[in-house]
N, C-alpha and C. Protein backbone atom coordinates (compact mmCIF):
# COMPACT_ATOMS: atom_id res chain seq x y z
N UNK A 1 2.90 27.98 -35.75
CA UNK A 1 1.99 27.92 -34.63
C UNK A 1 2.12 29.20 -33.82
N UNK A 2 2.25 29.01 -32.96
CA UNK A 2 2.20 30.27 -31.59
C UNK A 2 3.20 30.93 -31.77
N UNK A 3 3.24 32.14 -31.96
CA UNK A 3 4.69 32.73 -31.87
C UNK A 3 4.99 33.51 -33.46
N UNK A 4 4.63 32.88 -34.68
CA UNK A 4 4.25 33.46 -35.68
C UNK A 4 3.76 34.27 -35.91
N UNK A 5 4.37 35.91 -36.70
CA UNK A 5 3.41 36.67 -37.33
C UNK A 5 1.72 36.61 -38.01
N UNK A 6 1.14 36.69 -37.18
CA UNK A 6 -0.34 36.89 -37.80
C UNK A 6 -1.65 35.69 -37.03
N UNK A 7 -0.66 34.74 -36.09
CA UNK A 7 -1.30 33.72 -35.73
C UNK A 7 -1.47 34.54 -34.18
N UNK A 8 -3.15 33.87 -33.76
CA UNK A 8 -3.05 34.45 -32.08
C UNK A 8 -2.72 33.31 -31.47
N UNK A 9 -2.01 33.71 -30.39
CA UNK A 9 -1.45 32.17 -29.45
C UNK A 9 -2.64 31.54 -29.00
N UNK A 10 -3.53 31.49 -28.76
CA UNK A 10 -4.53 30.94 -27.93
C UNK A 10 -5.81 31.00 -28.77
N UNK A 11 -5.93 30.01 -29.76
CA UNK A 11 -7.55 29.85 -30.49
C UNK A 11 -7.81 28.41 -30.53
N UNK A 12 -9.12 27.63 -30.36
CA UNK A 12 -9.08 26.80 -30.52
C UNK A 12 -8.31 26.12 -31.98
N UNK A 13 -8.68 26.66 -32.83
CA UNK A 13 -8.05 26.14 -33.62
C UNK A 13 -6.66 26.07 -33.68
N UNK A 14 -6.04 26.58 -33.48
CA UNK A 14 -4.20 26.59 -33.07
C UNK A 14 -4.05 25.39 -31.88
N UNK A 15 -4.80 25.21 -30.81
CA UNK A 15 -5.02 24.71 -30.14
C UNK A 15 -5.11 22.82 -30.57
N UNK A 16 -5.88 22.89 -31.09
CA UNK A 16 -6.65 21.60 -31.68
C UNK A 16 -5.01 21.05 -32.92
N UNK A 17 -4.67 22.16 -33.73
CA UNK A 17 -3.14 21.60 -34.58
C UNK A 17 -1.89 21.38 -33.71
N UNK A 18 -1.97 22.24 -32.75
CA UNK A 18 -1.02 21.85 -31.28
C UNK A 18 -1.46 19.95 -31.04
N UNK A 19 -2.86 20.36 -30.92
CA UNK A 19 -2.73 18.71 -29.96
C UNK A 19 -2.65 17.55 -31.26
N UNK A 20 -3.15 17.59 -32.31
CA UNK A 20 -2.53 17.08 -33.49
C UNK A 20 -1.63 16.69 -33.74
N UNK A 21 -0.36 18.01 -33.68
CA UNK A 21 1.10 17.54 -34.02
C UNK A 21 1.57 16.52 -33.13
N UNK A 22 1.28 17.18 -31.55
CA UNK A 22 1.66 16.13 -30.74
C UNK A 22 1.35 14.91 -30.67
N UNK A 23 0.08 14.35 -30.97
CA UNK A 23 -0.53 13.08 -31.29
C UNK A 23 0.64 12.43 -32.45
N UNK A 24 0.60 13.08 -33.74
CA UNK A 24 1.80 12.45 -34.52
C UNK A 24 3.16 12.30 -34.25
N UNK A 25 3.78 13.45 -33.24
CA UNK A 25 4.58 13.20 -32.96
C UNK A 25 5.16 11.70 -31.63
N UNK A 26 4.76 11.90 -30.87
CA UNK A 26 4.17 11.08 -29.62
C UNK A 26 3.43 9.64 -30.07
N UNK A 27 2.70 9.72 -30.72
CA UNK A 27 1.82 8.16 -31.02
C UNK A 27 2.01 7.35 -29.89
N UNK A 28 1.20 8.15 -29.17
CA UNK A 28 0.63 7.64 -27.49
C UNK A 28 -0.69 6.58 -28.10
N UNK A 29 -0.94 5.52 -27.23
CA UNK A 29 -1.67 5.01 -27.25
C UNK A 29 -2.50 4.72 -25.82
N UNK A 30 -3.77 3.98 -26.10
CA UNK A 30 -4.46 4.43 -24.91
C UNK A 30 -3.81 3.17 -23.93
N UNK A 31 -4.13 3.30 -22.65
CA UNK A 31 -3.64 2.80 -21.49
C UNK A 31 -4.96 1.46 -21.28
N UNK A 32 -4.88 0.22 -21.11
CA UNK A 32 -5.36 -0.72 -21.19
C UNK A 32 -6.04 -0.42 -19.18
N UNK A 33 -7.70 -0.29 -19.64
CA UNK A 33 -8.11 -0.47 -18.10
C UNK A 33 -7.61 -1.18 -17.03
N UNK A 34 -7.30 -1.09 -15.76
CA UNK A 34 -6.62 -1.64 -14.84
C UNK A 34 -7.95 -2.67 -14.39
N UNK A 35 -7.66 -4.08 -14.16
CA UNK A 35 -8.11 -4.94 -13.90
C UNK A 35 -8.73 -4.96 -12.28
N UNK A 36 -10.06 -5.07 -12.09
CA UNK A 36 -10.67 -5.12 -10.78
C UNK A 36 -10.16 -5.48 -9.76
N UNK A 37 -8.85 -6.60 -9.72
CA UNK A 37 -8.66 -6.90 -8.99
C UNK A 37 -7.48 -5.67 -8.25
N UNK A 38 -7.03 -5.54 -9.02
CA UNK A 38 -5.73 -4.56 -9.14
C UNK A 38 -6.82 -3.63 -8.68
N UNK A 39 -7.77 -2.79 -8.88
CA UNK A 39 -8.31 -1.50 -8.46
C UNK A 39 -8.92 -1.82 -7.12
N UNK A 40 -9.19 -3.22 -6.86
CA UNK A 40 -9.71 -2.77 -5.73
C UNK A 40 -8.42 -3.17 -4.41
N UNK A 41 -7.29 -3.91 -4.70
CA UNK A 41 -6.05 -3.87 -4.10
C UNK A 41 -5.50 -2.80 -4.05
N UNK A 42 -6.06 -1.83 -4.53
CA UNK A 42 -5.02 -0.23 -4.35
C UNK A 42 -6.01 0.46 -3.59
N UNK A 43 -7.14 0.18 -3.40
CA UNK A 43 -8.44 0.74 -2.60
C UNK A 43 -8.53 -0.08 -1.04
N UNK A 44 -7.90 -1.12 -1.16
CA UNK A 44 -7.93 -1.82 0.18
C UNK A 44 -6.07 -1.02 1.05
N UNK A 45 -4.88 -0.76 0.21
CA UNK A 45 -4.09 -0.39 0.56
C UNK A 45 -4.50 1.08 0.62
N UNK A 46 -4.78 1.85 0.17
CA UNK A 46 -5.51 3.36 0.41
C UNK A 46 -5.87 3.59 1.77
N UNK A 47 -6.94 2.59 1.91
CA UNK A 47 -7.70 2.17 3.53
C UNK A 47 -6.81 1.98 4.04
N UNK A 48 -5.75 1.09 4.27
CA UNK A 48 -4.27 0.94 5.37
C UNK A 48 -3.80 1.81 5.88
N UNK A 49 -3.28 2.54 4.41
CA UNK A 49 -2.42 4.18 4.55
C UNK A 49 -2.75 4.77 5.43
N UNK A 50 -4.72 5.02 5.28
CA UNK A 50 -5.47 5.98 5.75
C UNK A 50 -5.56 5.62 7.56
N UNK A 51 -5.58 4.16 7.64
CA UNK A 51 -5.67 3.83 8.87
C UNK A 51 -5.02 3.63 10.01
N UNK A 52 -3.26 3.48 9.13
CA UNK A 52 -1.80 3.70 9.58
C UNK A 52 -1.53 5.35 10.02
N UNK A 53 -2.15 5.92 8.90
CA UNK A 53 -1.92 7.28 9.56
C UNK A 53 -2.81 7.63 10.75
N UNK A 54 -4.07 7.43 10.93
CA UNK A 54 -4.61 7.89 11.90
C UNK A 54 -4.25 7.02 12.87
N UNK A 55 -3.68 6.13 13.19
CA UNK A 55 -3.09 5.48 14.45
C UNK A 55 -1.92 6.28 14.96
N UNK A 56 -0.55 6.63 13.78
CA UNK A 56 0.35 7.63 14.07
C UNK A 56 -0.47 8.68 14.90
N UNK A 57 -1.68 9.40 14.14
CA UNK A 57 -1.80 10.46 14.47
C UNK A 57 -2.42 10.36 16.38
N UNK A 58 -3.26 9.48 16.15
CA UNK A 58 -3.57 8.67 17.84
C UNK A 58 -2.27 8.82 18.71
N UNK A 59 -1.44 7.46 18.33
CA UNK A 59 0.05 7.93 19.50
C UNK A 59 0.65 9.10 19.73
N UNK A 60 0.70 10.12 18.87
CA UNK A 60 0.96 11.36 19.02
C UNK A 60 0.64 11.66 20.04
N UNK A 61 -1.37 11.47 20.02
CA UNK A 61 -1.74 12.30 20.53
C UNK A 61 -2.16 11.46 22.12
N UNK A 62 -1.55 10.54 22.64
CA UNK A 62 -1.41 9.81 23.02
C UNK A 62 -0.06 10.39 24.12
N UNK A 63 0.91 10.80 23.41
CA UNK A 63 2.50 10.97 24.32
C UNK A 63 2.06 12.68 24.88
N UNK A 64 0.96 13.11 24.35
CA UNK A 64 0.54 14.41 24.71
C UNK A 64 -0.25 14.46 26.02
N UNK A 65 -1.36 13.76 25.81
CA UNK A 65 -2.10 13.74 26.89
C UNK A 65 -1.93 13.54 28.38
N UNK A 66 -2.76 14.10 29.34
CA UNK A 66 -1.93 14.23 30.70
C UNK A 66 -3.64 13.70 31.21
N UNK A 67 -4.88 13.79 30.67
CA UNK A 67 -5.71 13.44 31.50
C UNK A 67 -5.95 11.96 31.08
N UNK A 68 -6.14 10.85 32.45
CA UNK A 68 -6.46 9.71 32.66
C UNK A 68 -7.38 9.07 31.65
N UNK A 69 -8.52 9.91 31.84
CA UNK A 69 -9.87 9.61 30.79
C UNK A 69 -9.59 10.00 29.37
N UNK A 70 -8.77 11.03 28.99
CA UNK A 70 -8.44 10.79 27.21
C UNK A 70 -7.50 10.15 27.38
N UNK A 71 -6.29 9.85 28.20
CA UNK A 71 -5.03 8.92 27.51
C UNK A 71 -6.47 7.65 26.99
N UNK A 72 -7.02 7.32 28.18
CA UNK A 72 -7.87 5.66 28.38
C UNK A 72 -9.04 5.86 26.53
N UNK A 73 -9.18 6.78 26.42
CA UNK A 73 -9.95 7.28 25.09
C UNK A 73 -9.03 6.94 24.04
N UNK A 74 -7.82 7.63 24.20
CA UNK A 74 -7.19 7.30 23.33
C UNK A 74 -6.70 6.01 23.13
N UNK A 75 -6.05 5.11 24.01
CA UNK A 75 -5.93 3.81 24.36
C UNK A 75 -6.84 3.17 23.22
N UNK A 76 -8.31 3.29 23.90
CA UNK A 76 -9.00 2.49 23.34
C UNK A 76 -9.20 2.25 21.67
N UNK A 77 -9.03 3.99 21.33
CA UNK A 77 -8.98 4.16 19.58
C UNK A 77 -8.35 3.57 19.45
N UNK A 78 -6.85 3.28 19.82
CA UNK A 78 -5.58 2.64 19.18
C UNK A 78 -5.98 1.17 19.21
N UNK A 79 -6.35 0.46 20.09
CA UNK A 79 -6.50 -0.67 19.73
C UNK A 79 -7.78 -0.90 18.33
N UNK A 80 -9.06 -0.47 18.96
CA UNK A 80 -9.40 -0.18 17.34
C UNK A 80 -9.24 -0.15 16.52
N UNK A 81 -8.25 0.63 16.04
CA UNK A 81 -7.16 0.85 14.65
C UNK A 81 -6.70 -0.50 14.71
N UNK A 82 -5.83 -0.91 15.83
CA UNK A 82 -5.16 -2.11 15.19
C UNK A 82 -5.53 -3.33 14.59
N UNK A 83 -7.02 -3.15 15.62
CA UNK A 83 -8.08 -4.22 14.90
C UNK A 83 -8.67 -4.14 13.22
N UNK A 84 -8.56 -3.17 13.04
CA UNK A 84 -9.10 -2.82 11.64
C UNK A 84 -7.76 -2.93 10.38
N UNK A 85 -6.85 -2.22 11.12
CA UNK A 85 -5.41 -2.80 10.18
C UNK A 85 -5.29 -4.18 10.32
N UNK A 86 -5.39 -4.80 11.42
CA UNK A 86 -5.41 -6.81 11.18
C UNK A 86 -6.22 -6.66 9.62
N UNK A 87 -7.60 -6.59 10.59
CA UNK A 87 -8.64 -6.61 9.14
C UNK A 87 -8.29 -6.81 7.56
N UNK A 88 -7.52 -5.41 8.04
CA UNK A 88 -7.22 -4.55 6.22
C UNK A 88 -6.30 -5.50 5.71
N UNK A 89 -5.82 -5.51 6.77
CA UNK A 89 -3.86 -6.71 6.20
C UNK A 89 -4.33 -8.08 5.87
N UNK A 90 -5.49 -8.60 6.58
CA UNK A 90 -6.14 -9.88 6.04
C UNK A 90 -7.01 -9.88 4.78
N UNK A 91 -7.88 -8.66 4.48
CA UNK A 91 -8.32 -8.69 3.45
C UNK A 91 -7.29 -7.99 2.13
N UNK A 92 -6.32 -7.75 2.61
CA UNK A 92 -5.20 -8.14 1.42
C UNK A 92 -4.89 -8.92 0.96
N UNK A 93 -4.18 -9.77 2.19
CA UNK A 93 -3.68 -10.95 2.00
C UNK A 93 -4.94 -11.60 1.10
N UNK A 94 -6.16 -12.02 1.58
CA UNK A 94 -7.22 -12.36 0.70
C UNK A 94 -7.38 -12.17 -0.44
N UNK A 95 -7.02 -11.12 -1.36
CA UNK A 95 -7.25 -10.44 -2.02
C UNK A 95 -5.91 -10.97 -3.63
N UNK A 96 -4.92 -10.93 -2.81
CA UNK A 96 -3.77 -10.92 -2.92
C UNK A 96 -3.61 -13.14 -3.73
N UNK A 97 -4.22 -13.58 -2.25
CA UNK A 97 -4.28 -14.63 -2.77
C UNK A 97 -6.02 -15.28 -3.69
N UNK A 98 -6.43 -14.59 -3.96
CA UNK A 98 -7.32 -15.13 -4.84
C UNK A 98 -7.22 -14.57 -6.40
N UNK A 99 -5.89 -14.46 -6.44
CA UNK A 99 -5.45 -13.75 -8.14
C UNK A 99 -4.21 -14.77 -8.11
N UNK A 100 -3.98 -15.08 -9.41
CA UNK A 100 -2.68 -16.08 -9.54
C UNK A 100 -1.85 -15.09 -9.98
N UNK A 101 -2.13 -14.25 -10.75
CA UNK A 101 -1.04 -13.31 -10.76
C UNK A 101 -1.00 -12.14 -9.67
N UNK A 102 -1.67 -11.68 -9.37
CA UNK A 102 -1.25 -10.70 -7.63
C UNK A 102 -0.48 -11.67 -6.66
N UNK A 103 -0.95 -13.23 -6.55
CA UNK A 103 0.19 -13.99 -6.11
C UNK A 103 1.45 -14.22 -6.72
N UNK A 104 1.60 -13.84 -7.91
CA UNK A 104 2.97 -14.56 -8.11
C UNK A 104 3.64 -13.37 -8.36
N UNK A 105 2.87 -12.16 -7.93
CA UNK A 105 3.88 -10.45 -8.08
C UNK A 105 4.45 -10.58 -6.71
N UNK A 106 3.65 -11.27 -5.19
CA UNK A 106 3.76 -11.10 -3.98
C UNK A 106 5.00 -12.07 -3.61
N UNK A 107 5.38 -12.95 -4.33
CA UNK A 107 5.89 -14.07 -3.96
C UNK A 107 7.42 -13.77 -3.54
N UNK A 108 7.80 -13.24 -3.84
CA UNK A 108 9.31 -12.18 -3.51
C UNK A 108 9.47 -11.61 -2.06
N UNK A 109 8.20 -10.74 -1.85
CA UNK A 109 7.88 -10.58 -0.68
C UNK A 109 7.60 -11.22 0.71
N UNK A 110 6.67 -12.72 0.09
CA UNK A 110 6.15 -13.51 0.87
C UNK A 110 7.69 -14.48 1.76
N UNK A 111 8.79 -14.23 0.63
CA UNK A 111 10.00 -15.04 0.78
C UNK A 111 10.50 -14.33 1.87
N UNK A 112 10.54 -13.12 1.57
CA UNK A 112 11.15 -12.22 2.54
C UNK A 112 10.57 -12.46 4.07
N UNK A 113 9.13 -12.66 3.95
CA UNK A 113 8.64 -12.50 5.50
C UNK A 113 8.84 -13.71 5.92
N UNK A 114 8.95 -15.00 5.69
CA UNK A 114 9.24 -16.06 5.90
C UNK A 114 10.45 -15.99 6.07
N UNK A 115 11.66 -15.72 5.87
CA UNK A 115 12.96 -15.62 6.56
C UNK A 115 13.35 -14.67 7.78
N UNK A 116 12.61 -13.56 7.59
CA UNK A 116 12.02 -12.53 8.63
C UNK A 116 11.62 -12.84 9.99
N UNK A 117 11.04 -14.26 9.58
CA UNK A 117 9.98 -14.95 10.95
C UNK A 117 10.96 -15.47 11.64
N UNK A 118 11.46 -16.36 10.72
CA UNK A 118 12.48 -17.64 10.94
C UNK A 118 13.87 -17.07 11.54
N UNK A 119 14.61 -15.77 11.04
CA UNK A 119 15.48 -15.45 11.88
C UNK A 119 14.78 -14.54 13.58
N UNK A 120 13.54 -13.87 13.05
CA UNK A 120 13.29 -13.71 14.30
C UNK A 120 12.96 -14.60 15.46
N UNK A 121 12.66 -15.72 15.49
CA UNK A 121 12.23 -16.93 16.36
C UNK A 121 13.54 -17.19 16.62
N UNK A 122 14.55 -17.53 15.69
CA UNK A 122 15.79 -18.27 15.80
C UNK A 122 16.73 -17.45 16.94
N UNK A 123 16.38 -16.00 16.77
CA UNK A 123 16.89 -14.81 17.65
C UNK A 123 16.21 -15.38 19.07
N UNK A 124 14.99 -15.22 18.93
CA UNK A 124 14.16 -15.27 20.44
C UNK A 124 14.77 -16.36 20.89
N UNK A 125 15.13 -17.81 21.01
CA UNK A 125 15.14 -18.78 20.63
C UNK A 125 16.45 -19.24 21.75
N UNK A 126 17.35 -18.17 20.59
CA UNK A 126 18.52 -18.16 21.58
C UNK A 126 18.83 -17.41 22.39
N UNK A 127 18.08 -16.35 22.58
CA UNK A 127 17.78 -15.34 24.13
C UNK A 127 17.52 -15.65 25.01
N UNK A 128 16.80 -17.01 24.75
CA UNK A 128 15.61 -17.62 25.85
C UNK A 128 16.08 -18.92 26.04
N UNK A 129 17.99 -19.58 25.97
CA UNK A 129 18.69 -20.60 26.61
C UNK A 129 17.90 -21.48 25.66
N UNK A 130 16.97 -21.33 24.19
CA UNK A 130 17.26 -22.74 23.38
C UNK A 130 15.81 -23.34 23.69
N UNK A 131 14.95 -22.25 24.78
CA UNK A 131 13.56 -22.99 25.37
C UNK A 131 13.15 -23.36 23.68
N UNK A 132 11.64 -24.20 23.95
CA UNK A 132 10.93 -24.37 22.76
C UNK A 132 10.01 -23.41 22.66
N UNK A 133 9.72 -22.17 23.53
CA UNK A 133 8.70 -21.15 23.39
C UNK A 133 8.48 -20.96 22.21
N UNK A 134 6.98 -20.72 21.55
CA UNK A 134 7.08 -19.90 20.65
C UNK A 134 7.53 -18.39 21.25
N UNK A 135 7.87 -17.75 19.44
CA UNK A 135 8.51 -16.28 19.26
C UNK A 135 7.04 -15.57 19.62
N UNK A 136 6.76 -14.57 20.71
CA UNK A 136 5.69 -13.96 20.28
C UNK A 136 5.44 -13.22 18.96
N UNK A 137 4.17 -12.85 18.60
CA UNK A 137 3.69 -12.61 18.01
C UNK A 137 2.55 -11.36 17.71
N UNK A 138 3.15 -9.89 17.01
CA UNK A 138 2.64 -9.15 17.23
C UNK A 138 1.35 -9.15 15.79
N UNK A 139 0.24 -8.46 16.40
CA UNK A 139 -1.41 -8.34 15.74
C UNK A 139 -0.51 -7.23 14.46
N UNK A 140 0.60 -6.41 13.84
CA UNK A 140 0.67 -5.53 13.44
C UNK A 140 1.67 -6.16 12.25
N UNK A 141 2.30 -7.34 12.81
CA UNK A 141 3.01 -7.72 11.88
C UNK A 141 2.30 -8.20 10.15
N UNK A 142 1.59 -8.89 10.81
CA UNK A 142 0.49 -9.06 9.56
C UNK A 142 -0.14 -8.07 8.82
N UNK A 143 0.01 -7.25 9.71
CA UNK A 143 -0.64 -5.80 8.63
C UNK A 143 0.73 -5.68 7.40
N UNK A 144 2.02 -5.57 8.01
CA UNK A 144 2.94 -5.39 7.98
C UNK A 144 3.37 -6.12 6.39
N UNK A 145 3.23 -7.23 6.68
CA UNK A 145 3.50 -8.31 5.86
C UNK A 145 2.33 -7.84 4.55
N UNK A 146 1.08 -7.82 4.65
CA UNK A 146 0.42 -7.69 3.64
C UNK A 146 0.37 -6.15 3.02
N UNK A 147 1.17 -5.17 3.74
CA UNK A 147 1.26 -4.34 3.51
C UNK A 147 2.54 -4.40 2.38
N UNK A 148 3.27 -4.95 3.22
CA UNK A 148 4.63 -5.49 1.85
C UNK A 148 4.39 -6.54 0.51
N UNK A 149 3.81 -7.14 0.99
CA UNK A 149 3.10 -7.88 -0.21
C UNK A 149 2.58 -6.97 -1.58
N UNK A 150 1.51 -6.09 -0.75
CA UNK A 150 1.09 -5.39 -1.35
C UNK A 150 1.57 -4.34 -2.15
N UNK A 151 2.81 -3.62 -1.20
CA UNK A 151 3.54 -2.67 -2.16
C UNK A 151 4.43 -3.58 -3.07
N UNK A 152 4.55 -4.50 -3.61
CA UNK A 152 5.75 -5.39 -4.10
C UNK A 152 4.30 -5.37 -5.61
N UNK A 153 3.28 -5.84 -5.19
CA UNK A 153 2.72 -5.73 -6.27
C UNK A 153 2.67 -4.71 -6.96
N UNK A 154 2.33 -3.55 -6.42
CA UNK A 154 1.82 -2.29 -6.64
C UNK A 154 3.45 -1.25 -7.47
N UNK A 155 4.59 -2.11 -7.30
CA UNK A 155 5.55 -1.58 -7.80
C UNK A 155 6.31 -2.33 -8.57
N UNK A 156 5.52 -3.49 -9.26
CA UNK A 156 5.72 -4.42 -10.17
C UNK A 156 5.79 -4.30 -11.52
N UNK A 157 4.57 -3.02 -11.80
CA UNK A 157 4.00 -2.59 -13.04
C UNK A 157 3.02 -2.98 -13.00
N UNK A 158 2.63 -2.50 -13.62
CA UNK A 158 1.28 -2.85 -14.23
C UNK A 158 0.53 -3.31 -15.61
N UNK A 159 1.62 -3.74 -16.10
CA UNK A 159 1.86 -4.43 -17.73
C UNK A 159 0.95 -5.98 -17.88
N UNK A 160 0.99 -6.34 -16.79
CA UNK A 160 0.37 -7.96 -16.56
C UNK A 160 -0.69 -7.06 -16.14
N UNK A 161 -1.98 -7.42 -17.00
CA UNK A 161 -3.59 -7.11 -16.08
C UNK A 161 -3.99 -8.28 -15.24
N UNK A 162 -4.34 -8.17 -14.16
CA UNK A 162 -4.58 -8.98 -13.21
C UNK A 162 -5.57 -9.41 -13.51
């Protein structure tokens, strides 16, 4: 091949016995399409990412500001965002639970946030002399949660088509 007396490194045809050998050598096979549900769960977490970051990028710009009327601008974006990450984190969760297998990749996760809850209440619980208050409850946790859900799937494999 390349490197040989009389052969030029770069012809298609040298080219084309290159990708040849490697085919025999390798005996790659093709990759089985990723299942709709799965593509559009990595398109709803994409949107999160995208929406997590521009909230970061908001508070930033948020600890910067000195005038009344953009902090109150900014304010207002941020809640926005959070409303739309609820959103996103619910139409995960949705998403998440209308697949029996995206549910039973999440289910590890789901364990986790459920003990998560339960020692956090149990904490509040006893801060607060034993009252029966509920633990509050933040709008971000749920993003949170389906955000973990979500990466638990998403780092499962992808061997099971959804």
């Amino acid at each position: 091949m390349p490197g040989r007396p009389g052969k030029l490194a770069k012809t298609d045809r040298v080219d084309a016995a290159m990708l040849a050998e490697m085919d025999r050598a390798l005996r790659l096979e093709p990759s089985p399409p990723r299942a709709p549900e799965r593509v559009r769960l990595a398109d709803l977490m994409a949107r999160r990412d995208d929406l997590s970051d521009m909230r970061r990028r908001e508070a930033n710009r948020l600890k910067q500001a000195r005038d009344a009327w953009v902090r109150k601008d900014i304010k207002t974006i941020l809640q926005a965002l959070e409303r739309r990450l609820v959103r996103v984190g619910a139409e995960i969760n949705a998403q998440i639970e209308a697949n029996e297998i995206l549910a039973r990749a999440a289910a590890p996760s789901r364990l986790w946030w459920a003990l998560r809850r339960m020692l956090a209440t149990a904490g509040y619980f006893a801060a607060n002399g034993g009252s029966g208050a509920a633990a509050p409850r933040c709008g971000a946790a749920s993003t949170w949660q389906a955000s973990s859900q979500a990466d638990t799937i998403r780092d499962s494999g992808h061997s099971e088509n959804a």
